[in-house]
N, C-alpha and C. Protein backbone atom coordinates (compact mmCIF):
# COMPACT_ATOMS: atom_id res chain seq x y z
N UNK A 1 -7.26 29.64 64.94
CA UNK A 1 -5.99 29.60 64.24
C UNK A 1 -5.38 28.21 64.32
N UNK A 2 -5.33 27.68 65.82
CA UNK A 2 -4.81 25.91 65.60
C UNK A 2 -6.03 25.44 64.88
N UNK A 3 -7.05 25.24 64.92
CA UNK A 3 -7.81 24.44 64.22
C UNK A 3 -7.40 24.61 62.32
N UNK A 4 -7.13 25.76 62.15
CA UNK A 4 -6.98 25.93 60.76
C UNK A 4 -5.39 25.33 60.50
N UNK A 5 -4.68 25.83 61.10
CA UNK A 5 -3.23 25.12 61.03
C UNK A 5 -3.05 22.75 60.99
N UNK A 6 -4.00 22.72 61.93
CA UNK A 6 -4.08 21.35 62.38
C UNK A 6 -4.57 21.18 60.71
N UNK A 7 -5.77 21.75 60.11
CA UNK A 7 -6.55 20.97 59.05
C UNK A 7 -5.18 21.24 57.63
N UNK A 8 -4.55 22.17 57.49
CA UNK A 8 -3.34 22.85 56.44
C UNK A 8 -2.49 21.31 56.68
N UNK A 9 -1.63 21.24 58.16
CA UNK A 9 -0.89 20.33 58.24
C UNK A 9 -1.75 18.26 57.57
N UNK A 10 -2.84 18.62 57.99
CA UNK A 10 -3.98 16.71 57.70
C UNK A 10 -3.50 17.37 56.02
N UNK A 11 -3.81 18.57 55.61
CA UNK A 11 -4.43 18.22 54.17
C UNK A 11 -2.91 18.35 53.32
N UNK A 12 -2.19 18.54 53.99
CA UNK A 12 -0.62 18.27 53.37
C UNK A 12 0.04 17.13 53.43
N UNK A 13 -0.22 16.79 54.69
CA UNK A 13 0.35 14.92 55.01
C UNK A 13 -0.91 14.41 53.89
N UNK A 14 -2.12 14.31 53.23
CA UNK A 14 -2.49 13.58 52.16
C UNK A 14 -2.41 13.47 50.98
N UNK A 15 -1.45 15.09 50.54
CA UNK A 15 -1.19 15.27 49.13
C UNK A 15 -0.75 14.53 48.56
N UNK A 16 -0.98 13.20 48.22
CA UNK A 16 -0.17 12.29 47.73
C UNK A 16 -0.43 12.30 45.69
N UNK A 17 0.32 11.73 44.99
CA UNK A 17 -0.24 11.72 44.05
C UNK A 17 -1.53 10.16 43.77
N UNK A 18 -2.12 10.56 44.09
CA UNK A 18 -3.21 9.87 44.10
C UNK A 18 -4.36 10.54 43.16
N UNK A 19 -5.31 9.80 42.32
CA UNK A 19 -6.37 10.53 42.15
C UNK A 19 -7.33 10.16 42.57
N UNK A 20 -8.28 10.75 43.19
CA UNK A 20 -9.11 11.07 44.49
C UNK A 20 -10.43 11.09 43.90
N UNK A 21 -11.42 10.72 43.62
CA UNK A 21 -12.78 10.92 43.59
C UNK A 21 -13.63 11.81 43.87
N UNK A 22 -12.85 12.45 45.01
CA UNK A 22 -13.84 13.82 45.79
C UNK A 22 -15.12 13.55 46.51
N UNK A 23 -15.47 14.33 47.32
CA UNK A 23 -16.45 13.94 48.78
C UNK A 23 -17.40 15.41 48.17
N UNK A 24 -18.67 15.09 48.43
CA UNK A 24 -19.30 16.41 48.90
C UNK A 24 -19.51 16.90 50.19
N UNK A 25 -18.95 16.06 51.09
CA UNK A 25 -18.55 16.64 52.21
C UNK A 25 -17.07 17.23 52.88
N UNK A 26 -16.90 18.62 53.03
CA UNK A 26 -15.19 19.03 53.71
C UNK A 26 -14.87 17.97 54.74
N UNK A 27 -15.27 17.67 55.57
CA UNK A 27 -14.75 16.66 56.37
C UNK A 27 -15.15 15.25 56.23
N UNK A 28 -14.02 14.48 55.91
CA UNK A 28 -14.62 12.78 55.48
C UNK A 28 -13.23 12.06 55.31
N UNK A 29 -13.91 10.65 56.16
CA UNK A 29 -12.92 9.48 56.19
C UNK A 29 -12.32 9.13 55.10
N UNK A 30 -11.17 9.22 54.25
CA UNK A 30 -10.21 8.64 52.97
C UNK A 30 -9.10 7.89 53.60
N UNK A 31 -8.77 6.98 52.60
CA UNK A 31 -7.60 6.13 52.88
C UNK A 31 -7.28 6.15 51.22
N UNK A 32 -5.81 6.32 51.24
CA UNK A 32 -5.23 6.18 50.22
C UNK A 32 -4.28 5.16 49.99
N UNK A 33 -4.07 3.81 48.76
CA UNK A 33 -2.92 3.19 49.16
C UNK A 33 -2.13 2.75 47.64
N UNK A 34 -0.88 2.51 48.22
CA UNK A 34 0.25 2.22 46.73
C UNK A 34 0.55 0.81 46.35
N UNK A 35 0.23 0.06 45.63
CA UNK A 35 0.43 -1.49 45.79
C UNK A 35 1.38 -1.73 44.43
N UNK A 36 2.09 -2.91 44.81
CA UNK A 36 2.46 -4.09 43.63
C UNK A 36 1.75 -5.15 43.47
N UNK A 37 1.13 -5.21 42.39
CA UNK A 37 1.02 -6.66 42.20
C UNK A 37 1.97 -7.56 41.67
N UNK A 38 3.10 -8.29 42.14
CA UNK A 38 4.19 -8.90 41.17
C UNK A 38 3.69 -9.80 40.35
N UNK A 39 4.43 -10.25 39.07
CA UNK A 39 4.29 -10.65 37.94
C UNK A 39 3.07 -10.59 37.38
N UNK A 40 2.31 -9.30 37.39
CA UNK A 40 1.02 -9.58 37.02
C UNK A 40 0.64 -8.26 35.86
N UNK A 41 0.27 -8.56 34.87
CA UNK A 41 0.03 -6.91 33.87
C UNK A 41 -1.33 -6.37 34.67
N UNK A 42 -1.00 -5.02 34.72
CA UNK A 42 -2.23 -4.53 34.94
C UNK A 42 -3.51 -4.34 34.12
N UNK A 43 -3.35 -4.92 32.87
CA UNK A 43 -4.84 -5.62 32.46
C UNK A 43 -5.54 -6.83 33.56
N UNK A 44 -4.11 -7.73 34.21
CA UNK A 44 -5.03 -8.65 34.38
C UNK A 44 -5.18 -8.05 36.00
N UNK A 45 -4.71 -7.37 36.47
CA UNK A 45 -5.35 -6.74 37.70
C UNK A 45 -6.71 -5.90 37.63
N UNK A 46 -6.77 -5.55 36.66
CA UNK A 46 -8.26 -4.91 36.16
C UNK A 46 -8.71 -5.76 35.98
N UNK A 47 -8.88 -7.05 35.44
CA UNK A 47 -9.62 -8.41 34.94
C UNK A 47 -10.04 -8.70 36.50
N UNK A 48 -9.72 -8.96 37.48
CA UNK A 48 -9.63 -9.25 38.68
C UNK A 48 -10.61 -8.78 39.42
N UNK A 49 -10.25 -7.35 39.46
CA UNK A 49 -11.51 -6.39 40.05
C UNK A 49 -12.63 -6.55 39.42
N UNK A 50 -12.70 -6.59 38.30
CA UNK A 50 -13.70 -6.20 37.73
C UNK A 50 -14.46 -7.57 38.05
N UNK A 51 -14.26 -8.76 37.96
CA UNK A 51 -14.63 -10.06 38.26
C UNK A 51 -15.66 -10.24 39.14
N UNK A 52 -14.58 -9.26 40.21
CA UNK A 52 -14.87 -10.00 41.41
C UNK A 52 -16.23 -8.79 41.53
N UNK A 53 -15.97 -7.86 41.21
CA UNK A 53 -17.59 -6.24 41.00
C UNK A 53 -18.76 -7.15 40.86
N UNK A 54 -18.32 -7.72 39.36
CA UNK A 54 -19.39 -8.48 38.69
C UNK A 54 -19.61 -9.73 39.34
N UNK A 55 -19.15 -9.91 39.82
CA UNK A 55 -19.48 -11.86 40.59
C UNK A 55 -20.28 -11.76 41.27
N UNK A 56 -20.58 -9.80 41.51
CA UNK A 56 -21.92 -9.91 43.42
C UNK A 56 -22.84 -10.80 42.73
N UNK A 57 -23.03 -10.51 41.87
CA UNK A 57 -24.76 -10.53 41.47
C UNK A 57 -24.86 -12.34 40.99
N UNK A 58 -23.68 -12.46 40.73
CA UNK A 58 -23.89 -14.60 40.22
C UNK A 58 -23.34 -15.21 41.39
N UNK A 59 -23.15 -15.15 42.64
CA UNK A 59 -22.55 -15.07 43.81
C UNK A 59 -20.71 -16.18 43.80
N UNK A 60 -20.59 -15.42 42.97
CA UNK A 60 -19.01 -15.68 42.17
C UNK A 60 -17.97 -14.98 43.24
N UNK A 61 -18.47 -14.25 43.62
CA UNK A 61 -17.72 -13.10 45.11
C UNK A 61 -18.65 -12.36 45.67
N UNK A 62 -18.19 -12.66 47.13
CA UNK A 62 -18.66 -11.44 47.88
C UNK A 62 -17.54 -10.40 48.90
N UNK A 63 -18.05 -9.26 49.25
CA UNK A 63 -17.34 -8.40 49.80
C UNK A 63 -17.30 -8.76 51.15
N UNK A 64 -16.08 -9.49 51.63
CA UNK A 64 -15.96 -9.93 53.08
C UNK A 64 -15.79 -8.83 53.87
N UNK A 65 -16.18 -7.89 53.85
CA UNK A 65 -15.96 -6.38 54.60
C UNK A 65 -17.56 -6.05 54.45
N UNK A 66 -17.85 -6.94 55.67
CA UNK A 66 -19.04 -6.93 55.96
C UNK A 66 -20.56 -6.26 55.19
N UNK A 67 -20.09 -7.32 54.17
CA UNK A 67 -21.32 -7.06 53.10
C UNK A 67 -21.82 -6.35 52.34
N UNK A 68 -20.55 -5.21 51.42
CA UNK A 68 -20.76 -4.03 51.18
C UNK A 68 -21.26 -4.65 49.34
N UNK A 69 -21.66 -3.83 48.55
CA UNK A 69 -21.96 -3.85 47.38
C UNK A 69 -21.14 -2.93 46.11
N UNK A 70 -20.49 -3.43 45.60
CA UNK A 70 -19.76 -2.72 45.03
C UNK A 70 -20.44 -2.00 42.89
N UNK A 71 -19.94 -1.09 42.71
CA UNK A 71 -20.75 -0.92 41.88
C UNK A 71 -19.74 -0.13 40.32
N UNK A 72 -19.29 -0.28 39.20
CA UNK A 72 -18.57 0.15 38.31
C UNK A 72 -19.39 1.65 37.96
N UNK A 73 -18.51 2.48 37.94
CA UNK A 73 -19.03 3.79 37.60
C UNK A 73 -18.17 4.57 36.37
N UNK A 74 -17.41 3.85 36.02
CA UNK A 74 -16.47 4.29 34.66
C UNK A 74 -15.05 2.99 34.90
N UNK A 75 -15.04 3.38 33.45
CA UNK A 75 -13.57 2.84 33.15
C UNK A 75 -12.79 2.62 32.05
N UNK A 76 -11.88 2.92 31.98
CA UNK A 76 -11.38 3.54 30.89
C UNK A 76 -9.82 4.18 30.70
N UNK A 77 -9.01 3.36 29.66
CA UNK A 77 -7.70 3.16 29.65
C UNK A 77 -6.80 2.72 31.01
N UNK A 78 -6.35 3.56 31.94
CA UNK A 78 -5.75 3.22 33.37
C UNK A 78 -6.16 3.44 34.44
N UNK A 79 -7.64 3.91 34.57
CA UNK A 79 -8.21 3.92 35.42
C UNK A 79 -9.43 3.12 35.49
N UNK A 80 -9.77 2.74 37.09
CA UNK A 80 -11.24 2.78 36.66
C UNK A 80 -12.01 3.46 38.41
N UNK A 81 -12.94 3.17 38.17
CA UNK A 81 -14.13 4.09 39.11
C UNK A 81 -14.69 3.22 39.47
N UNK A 82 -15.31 3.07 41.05
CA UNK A 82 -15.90 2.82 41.77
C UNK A 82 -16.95 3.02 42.77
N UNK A 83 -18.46 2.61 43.35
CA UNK A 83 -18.87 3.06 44.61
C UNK A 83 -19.03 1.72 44.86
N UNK A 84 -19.29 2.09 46.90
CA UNK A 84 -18.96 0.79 47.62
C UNK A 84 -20.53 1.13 48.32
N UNK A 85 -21.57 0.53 48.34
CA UNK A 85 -22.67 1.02 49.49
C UNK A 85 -22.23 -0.31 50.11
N UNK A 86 -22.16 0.28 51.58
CA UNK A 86 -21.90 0.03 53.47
C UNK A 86 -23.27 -1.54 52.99
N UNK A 87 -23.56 -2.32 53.31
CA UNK A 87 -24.11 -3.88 53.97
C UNK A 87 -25.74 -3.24 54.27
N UNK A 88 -25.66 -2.27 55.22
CA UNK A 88 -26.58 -2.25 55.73
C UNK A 88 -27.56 -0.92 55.09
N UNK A 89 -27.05 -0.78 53.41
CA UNK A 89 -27.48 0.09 52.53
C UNK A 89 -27.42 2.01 52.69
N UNK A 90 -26.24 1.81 54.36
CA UNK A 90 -26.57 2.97 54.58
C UNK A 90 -25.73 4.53 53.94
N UNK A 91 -24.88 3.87 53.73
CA UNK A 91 -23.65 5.21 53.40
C UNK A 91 -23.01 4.32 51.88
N UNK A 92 -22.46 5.24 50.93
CA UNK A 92 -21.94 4.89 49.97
C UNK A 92 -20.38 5.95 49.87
N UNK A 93 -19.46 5.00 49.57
CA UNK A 93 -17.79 5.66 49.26
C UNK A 93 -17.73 5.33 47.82
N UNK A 94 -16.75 6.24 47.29
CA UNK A 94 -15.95 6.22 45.87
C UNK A 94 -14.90 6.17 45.71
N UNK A 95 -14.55 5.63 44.87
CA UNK A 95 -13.26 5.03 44.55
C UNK A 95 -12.54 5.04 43.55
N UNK A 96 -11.04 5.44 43.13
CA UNK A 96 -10.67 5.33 41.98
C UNK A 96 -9.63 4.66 42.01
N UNK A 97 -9.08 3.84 41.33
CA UNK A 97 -7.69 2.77 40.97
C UNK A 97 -6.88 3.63 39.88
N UNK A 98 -5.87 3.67 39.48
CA UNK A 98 -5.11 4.20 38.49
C UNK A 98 -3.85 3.11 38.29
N UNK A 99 -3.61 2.53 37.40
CA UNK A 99 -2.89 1.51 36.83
C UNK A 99 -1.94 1.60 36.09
N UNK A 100 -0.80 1.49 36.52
CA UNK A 100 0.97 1.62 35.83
C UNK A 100 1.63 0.10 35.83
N UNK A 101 1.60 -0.15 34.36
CA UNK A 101 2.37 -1.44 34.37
C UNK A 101 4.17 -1.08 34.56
N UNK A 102 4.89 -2.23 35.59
CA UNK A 102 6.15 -2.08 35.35
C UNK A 102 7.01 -3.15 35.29
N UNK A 103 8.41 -2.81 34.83
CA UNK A 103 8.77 -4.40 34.76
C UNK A 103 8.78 -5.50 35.80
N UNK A 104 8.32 -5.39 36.87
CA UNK A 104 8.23 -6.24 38.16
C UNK A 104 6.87 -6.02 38.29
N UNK A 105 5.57 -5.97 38.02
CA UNK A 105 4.48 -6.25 37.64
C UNK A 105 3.16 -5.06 37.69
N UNK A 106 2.31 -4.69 38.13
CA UNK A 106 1.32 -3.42 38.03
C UNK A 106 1.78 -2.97 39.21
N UNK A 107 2.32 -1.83 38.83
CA UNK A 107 1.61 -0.49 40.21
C UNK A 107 0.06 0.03 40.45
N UNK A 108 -0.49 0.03 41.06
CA UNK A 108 -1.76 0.10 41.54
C UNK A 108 -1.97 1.54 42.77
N UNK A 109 -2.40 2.44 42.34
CA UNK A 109 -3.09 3.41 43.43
C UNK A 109 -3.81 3.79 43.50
N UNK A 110 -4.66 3.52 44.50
CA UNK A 110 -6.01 3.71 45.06
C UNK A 110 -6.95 4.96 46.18
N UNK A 111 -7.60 5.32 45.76
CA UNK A 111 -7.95 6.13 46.80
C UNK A 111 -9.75 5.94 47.77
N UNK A 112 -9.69 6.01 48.64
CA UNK A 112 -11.35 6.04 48.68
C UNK A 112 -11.74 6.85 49.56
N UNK A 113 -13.03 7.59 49.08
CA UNK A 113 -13.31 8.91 50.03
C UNK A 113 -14.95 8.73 50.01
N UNK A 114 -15.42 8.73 51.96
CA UNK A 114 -16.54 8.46 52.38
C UNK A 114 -17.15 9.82 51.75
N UNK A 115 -18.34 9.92 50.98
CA UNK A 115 -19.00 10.51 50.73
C UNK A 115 -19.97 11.64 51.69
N UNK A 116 -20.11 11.31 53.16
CA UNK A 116 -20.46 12.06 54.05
C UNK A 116 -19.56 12.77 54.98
N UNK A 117 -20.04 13.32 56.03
CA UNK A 117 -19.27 13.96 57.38
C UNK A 117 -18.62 12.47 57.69
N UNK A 118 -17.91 12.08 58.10
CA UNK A 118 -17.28 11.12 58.71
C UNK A 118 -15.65 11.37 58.89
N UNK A 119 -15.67 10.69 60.19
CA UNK A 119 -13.97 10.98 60.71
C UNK A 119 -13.45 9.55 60.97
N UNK A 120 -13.92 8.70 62.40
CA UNK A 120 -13.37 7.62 62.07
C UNK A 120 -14.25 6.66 61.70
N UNK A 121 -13.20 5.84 60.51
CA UNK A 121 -14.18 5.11 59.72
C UNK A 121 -13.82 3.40 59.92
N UNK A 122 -13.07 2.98 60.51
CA UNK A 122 -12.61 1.41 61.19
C UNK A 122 -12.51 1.07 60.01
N UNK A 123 -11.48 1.28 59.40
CA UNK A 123 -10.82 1.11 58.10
C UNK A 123 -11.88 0.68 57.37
N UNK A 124 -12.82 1.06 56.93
CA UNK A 124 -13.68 0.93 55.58
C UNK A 124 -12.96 1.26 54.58
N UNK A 125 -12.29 2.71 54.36
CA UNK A 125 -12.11 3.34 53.12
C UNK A 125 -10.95 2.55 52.83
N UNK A 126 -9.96 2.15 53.58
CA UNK A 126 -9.34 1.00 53.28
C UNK A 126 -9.35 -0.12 52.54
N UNK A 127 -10.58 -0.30 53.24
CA UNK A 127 -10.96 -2.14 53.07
C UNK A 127 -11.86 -2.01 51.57
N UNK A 128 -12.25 -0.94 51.50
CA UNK A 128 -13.03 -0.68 50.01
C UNK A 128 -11.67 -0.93 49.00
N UNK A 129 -10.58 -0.36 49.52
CA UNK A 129 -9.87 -0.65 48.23
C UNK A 129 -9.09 -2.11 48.56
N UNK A 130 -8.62 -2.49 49.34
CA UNK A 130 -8.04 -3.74 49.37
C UNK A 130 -9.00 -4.94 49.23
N UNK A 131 -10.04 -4.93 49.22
CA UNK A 131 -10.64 -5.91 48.78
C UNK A 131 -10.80 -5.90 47.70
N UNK A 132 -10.55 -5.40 46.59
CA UNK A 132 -10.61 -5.19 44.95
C UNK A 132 -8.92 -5.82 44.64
N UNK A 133 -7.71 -5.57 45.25
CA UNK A 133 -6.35 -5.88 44.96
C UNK A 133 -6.29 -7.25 45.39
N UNK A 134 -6.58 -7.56 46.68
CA UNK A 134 -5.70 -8.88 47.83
C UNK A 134 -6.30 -10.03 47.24
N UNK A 135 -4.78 -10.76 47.42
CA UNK A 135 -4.71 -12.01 46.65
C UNK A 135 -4.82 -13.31 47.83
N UNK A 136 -4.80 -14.25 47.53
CA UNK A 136 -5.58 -15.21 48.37
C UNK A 136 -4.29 -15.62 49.17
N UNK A 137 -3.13 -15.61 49.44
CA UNK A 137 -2.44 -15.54 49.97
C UNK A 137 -2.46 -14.25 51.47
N UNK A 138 -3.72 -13.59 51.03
CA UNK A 138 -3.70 -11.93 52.29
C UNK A 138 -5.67 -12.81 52.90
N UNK A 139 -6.04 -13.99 52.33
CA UNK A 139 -7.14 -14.24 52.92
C UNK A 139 -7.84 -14.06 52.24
N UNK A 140 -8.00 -13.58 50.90
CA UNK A 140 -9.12 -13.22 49.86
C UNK A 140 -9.67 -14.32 48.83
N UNK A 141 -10.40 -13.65 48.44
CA UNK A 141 -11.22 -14.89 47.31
C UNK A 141 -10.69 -14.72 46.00
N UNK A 142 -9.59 -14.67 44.90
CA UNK A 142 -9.49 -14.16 43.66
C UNK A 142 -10.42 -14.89 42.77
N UNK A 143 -11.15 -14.08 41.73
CA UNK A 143 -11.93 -15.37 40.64
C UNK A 143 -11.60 -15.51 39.77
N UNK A 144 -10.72 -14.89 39.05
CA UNK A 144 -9.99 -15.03 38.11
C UNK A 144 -8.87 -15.80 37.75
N UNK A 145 -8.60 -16.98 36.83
CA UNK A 145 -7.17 -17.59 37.14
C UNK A 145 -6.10 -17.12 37.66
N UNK A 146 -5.74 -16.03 36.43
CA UNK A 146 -4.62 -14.96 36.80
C UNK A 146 -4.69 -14.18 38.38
N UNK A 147 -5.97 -14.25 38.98
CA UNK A 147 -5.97 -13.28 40.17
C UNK A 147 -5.41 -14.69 41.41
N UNK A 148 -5.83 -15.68 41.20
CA UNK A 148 -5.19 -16.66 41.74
C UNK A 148 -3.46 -16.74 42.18
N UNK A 149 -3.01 -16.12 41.70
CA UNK A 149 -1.59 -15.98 41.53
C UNK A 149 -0.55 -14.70 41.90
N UNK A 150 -1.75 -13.66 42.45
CA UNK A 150 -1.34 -12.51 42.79
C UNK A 150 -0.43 -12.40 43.66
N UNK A 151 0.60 -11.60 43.86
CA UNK A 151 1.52 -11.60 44.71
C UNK A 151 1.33 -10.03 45.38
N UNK A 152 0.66 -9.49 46.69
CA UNK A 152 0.56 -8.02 46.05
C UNK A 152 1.26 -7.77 47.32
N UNK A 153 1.80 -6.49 47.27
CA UNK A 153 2.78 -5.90 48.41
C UNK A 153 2.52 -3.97 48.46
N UNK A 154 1.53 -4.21 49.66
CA UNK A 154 1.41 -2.49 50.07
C UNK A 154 2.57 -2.02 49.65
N UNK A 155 2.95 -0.90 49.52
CA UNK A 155 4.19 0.06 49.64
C UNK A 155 3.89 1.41 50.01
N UNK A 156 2.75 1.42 50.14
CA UNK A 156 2.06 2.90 50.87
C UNK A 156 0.35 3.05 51.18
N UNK A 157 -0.09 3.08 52.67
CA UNK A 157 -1.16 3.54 52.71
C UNK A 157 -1.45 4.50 53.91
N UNK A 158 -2.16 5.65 53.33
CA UNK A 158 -2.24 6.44 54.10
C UNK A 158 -3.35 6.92 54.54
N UNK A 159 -4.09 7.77 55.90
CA UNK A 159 -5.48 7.58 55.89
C UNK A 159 -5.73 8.97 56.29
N UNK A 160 -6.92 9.57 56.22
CA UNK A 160 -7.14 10.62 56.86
C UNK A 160 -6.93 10.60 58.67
N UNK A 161 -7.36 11.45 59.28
CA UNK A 161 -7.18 11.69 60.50
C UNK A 161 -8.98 11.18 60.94
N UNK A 162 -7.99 10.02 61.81
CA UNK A 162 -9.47 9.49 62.64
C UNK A 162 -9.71 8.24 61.70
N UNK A 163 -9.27 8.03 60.28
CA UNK A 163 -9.56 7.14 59.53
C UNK A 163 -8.23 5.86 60.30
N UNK A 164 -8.74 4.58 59.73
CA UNK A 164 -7.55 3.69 60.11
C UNK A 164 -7.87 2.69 58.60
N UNK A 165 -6.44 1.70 58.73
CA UNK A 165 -5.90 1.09 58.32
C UNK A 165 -5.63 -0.30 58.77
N UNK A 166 -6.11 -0.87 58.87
CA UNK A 166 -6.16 -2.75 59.53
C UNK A 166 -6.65 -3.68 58.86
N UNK A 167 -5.62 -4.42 58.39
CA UNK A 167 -6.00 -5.36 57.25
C UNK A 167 -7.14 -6.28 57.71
N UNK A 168 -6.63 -6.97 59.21
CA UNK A 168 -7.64 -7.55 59.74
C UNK A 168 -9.26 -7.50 60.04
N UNK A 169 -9.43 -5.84 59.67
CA UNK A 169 -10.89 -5.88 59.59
C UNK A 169 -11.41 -5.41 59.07
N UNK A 170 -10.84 -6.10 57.54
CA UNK A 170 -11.46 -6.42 56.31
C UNK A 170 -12.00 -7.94 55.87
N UNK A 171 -11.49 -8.17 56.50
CA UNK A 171 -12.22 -10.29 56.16
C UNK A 171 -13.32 -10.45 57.43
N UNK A 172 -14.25 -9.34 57.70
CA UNK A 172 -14.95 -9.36 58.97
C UNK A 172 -16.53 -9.12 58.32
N UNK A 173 -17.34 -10.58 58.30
CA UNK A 173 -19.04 -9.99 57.83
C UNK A 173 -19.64 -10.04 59.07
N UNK A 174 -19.81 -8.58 59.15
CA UNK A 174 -21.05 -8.38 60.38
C UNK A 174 -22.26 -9.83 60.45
N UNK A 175 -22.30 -9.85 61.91
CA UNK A 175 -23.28 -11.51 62.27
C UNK A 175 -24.28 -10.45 62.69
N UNK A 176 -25.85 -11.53 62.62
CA UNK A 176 -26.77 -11.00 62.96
C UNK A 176 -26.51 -12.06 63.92
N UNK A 177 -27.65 -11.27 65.08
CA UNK A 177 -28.21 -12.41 66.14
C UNK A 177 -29.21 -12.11 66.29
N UNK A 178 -30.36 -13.06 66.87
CA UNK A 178 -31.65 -12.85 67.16
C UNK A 178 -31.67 -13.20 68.59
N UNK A 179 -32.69 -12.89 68.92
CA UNK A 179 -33.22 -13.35 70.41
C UNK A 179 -34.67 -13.81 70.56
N UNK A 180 -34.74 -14.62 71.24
CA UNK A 180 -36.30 -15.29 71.19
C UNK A 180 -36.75 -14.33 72.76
């Protein structure tokens, strides 16, 4: 009975209006978050992302969240779709953006949900979406002129239970080391 009450209370603190991608797994790491970008239309915040998706492959950008690969899976009018496969090819998350222009510049909300069993996820599902928004002023790479200029300001992020939220370790590429 607490276990069912504990999961009622997690899955009510996430009802956010967000739209969500969906997991085929019941239990899994999500982070959800609400951004501004000031003075910026949300075309050119989509111009941005999308840039930086497409730059893996001409090495125009990479995913400083330790080497993940990002991949376009739709898009279309105010949204668009995302998967992120993990560096080390092992796990893949999804992602959706939903885009509201306003007169002080795009609203932006994001969601991302680990595709497996997973609880804590050291802000991945996070960092999957803030590395598509953050402007080089938060430590990021923008490639776009216009993304150059971003001004962006969280106003809400929220995570599952066991999931976290730390901006700081998102600008983190896993080091190899060797040993002789």
């Amino acid at each position: 009975m607490a276990v069912r009450l504990a999961l009622a209370v997690l899955s009510a603190g996430s009802a956010l209006a967000h739209t969500c991608p969906g997991s085929g797994s019941y239990i899994h790491a999500k982070s959800e978050t609400t951004v501004t970008v000031g003075k910026a239309t949300c075309k050119a915040v989509q111009d941005e992302m999308l840039a930086r998706v497409n730059g893996q492959e001409s090495k125009a950008w990479h995913d400083p969240h330790n080497n993940g690969h990002y991949t376009l899976l739709s898009q279309g009018g105010s949204q668009l779709e995302f998967s992120r496969k993990t560096g080390n090819g092992q796990y893949t998350d999804k992602l959706t953006f939903t885009f509201e222009d306003e007169a002080d510049g795009c609203k932006v909300s994001g969601c991302s949900e680990s595709q497996v069993f997973s609880i804590a996820d050291f802000s991945t599902n996070y960092c999957n979406l803030r590395m598509l928004y953050c402007g080089a002023s938060d430590g990021c790479h923008p490639v776009t002129k216009d993304g150059q200029s971003f001004s962006v300001k969280e106003t809400e992020v929220t995570s599952s239970f066991g999931a976290s939220h730390d901006p700081s370790a998102c600008l983190k590429t896993a080091a190899t080391s060797f040993f002789a």
